[in-house]
PDB file of N, CA and C in Angstrom:
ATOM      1  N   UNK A   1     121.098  91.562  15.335  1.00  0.00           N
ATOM      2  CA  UNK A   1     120.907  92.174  16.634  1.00  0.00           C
ATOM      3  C   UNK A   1     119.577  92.940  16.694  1.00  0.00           C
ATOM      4  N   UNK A   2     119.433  93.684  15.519  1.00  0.00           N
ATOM      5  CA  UNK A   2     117.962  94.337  16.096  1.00  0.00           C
ATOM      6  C   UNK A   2     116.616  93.448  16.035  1.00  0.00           C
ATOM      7  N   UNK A   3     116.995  92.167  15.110  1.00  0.00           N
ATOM      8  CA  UNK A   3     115.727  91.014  15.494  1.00  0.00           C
ATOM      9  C   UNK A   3     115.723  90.909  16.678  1.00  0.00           C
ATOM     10  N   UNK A   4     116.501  90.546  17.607  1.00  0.00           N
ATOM     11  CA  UNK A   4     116.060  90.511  19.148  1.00  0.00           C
ATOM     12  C   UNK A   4     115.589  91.492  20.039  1.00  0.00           C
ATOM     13  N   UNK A   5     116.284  92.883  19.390  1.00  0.00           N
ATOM     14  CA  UNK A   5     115.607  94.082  20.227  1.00  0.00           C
ATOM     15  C   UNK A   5     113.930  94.067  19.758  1.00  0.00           C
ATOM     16  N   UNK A   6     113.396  93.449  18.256  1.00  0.00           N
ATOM     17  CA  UNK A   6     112.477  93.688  17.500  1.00  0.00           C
ATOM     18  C   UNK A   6     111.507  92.411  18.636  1.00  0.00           C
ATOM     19  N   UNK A   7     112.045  91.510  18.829  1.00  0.00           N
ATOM     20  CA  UNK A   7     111.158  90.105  19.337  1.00  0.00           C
ATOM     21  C   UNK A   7     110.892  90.505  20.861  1.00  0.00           C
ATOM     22  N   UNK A   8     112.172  91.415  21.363  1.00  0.00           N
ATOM     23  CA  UNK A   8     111.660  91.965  22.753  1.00  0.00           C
ATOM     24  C   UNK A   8     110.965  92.836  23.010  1.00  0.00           C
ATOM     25  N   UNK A   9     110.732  93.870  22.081  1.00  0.00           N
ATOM     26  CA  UNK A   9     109.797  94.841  22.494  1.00  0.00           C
ATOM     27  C   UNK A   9     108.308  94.093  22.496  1.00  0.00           C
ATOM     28  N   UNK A  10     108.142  93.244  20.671  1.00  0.00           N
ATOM     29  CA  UNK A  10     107.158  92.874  20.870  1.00  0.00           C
ATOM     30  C   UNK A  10     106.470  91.801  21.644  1.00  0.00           C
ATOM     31  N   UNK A  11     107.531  91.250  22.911  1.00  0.00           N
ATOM     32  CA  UNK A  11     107.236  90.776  23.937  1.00  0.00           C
ATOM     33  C   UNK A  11     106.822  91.280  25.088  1.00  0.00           C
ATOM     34  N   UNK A  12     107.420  92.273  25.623  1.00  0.00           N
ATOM     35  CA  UNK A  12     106.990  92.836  26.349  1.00  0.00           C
ATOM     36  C   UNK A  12     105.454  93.752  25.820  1.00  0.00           C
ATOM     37  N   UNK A  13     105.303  94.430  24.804  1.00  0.00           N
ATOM     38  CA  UNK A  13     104.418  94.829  24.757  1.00  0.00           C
ATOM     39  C   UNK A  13     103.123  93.740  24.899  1.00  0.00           C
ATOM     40  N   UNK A  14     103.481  92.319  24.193  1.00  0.00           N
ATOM     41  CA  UNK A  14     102.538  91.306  24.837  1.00  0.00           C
ATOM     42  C   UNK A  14     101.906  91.431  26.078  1.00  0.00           C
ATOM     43  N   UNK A  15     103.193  91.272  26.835  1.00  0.00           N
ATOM     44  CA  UNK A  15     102.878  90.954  28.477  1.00  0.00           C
ATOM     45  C   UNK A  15     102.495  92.452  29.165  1.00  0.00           C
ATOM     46  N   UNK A  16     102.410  93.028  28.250  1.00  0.00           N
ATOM     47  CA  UNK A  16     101.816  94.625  28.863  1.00  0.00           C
ATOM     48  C   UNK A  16     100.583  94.560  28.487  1.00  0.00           C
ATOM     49  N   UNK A  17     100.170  93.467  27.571  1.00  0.00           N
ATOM     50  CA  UNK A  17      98.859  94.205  26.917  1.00  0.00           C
ATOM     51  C   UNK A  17      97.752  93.048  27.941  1.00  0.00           C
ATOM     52  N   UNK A  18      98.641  91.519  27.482  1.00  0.00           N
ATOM     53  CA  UNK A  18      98.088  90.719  29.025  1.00  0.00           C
ATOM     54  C   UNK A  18      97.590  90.847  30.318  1.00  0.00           C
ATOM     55  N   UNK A  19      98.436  91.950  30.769  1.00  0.00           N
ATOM     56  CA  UNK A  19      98.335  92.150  31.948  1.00  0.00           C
ATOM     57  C   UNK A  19      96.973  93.334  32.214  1.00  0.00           C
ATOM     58  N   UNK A  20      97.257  94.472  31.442  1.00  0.00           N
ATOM     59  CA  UNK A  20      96.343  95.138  31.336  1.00  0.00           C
ATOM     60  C   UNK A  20      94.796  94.581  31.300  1.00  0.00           C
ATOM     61  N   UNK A  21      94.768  93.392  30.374  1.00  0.00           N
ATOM     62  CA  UNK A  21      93.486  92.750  30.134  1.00  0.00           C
ATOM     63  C   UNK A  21      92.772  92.159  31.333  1.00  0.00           C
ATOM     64  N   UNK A  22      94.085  91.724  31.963  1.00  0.00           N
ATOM     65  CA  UNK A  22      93.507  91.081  33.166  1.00  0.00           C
ATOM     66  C   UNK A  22      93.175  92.347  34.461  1.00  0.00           C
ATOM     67  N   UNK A  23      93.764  93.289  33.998  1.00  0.00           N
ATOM     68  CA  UNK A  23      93.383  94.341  35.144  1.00  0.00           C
ATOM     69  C   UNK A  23      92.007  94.704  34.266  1.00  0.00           C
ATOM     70  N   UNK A  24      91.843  95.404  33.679  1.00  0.00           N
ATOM     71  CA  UNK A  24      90.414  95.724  32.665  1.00  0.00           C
ATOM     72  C   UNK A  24      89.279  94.837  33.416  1.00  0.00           C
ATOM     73  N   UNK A  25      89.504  93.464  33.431  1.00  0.00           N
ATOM     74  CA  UNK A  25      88.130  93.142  33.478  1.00  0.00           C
ATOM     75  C   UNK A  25      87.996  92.527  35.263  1.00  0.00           C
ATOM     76  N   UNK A  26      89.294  93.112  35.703  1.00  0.00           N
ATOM     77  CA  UNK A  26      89.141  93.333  37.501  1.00  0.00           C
ATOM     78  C   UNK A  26      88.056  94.549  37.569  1.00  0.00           C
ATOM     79  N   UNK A  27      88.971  95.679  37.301  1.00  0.00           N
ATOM     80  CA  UNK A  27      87.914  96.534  37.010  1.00  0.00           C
ATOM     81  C   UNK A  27      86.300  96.781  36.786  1.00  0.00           C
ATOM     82  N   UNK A  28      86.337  96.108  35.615  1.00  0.00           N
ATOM     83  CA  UNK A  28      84.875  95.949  35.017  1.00  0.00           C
ATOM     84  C   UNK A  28      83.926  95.348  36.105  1.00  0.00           C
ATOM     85  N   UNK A  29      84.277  94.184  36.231  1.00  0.00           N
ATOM     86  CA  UNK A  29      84.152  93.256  37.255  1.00  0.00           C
ATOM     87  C   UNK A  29      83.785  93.901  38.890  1.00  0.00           C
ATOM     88  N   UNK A  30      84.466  94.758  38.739  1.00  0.00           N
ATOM     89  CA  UNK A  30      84.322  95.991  40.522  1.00  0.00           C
ATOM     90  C   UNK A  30      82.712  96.712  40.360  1.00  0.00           C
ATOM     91  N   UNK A  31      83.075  97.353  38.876  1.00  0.00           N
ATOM     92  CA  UNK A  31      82.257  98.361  38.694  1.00  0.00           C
ATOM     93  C   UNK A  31      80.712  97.611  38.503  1.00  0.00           C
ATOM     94  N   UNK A  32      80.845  96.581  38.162  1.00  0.00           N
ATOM     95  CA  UNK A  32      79.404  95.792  37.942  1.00  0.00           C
ATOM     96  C   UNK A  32      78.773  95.570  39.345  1.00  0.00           C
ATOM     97  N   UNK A  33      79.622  95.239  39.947  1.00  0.00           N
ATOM     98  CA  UNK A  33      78.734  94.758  41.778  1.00  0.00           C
ATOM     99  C   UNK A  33      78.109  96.164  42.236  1.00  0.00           C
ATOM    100  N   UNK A  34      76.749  95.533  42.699  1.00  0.00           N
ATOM    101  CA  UNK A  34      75.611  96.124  43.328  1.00  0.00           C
ATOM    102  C   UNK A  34      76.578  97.298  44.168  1.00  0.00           C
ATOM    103  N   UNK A  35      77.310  96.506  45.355  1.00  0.00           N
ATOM    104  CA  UNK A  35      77.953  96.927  46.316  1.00  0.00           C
ATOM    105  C   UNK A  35      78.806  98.437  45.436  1.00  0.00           C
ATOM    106  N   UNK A  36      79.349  98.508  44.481  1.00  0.00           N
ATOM    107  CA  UNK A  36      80.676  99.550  44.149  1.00  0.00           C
ATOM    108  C   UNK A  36      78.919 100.498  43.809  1.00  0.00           C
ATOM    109  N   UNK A  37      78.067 100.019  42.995  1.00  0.00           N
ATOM    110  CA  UNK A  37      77.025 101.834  43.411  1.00  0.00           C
ATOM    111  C   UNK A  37      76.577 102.007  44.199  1.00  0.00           C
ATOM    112  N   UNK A  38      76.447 101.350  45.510  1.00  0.00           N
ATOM    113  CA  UNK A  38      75.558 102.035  46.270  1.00  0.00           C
ATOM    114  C   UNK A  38      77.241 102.671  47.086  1.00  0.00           C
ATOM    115  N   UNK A  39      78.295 102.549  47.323  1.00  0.00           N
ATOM    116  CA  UNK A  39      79.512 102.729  47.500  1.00  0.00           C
ATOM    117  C   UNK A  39      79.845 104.222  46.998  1.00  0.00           C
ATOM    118  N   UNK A  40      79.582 104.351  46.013  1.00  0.00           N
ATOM    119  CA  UNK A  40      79.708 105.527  45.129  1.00  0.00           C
ATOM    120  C   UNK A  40      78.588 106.387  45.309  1.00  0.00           C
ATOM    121  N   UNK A  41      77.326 105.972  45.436  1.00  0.00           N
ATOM    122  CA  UNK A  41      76.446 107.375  46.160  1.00  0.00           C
ATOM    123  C   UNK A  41      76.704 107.720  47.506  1.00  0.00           C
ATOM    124  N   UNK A  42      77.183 106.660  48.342  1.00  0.00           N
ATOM    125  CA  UNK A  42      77.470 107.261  49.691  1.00  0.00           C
ATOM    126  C   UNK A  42      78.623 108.260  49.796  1.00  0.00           C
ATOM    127  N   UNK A  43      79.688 107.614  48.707  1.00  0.00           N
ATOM    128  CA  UNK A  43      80.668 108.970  48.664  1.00  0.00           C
ATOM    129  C   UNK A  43      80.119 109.965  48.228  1.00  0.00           C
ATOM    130  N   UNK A  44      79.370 110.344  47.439  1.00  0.00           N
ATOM    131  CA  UNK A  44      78.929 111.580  46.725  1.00  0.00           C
ATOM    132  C   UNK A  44      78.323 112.281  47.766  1.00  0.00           C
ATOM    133  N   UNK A  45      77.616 111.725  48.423  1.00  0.00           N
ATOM    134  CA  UNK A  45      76.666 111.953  49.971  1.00  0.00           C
ATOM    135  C   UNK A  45      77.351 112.466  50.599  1.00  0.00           C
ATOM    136  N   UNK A  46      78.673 111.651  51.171  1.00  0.00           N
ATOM    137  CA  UNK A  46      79.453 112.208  52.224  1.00  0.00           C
ATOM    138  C   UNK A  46      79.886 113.185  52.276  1.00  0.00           C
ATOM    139  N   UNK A  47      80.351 113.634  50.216  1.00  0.00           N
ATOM    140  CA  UNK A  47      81.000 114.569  49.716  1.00  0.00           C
ATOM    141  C   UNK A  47      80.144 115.532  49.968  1.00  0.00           C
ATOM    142  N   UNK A  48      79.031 115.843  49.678  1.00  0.00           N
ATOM    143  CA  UNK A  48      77.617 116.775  49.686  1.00  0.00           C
ATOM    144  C   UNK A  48      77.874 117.131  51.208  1.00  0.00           C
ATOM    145  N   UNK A  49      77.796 116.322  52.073  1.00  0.00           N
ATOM    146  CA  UNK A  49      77.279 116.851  53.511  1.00  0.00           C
ATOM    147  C   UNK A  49      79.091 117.444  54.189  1.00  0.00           C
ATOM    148  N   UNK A  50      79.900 116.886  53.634  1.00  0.00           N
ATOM    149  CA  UNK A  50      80.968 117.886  53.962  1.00  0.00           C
ATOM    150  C   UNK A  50      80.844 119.320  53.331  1.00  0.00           C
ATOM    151  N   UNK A  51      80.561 119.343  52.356  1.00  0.00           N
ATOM    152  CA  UNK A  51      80.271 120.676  51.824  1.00  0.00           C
ATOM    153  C   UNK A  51      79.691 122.093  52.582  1.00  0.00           C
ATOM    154  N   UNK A  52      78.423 120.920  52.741  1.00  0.00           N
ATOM    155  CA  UNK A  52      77.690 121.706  54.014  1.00  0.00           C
ATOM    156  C   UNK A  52      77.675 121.910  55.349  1.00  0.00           C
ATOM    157  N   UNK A  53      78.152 120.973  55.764  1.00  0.00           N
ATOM    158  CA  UNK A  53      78.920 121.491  56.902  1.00  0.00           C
ATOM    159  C   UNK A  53      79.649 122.765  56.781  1.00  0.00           C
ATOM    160  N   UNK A  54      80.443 122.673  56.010  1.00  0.00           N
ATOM    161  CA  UNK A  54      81.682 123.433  55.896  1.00  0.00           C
ATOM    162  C   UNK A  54      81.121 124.823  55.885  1.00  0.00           C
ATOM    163  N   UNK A  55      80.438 125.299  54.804  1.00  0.00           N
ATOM    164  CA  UNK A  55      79.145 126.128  54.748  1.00  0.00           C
ATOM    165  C   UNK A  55      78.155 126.338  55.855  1.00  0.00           C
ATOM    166  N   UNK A  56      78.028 125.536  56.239  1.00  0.00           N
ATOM    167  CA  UNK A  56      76.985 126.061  57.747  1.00  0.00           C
ATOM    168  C   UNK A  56      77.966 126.777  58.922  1.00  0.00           C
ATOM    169  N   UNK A  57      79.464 126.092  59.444  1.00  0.00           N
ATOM    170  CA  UNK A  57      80.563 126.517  60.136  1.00  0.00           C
ATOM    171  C   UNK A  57      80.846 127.653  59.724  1.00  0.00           C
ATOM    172  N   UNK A  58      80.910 128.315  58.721  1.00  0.00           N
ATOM    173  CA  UNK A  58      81.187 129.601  58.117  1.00  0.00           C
ATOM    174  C   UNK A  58      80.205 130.532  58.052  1.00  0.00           C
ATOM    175  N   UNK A  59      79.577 130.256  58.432  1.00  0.00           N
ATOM    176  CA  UNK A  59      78.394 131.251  58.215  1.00  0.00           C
ATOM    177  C   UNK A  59      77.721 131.369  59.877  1.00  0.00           C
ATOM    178  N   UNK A  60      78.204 130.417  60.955  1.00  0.00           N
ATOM    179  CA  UNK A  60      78.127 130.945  62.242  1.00  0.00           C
ATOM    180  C   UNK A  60      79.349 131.571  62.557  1.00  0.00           C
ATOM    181  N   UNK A  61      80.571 131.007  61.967  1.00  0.00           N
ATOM    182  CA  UNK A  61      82.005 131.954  62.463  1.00  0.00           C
ATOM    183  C   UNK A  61      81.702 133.353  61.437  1.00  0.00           C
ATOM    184  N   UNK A  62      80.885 133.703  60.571  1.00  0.00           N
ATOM    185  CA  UNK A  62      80.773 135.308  59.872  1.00  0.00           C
ATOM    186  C   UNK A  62      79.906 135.942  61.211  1.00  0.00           C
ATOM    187  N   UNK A  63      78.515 135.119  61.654  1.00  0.00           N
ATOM    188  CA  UNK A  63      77.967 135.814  62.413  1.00  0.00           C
ATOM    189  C   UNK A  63      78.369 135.800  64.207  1.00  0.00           C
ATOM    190  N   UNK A  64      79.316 135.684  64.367  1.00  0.00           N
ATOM    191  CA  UNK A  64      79.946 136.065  65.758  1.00  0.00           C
ATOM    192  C   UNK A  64      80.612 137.197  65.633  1.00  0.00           C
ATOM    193  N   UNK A  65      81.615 137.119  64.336  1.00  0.00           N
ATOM    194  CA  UNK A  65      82.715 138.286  64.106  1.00  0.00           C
ATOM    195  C   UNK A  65      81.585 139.379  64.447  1.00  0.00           C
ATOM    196  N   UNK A  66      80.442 139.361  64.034  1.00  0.00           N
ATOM    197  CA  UNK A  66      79.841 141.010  64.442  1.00  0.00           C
ATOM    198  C   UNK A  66      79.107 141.298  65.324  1.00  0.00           C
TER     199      UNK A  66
END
């Protein structure tokens, strides 16, 4: 009995490790196209100019309060 619990784990861990591989080089594969960096500075951008916004709005709602 535990040969089969022994042949199933190390089956499934197969098909876990399979699968993973094939996600890995989806991944990889994303991160290589032109398109995913220029993708990723525009978020950083977007991220930056929300910032400031946010920061500029606050600093006209400080100068009304007085």
């Amino acid at each position: 009995m535990q040969a089969n619990g022994t042949f199933s784990l190390v089956d499934a861990v197969s098909e876990y490790a399979r699968k993973w591989k094939t996600i890995s080089a989806e991944i990889r594969e994303y991160l290589l196209q032109n398109t995913t960096e220029h993708n990723i500075h525009e978020i950083i951008q977007v991220s930056y100019d929300c910032v400031v916004s946010i920061a500029i709005v606050r600093r006209f709602d400080s100068l009304k309060v007085r």
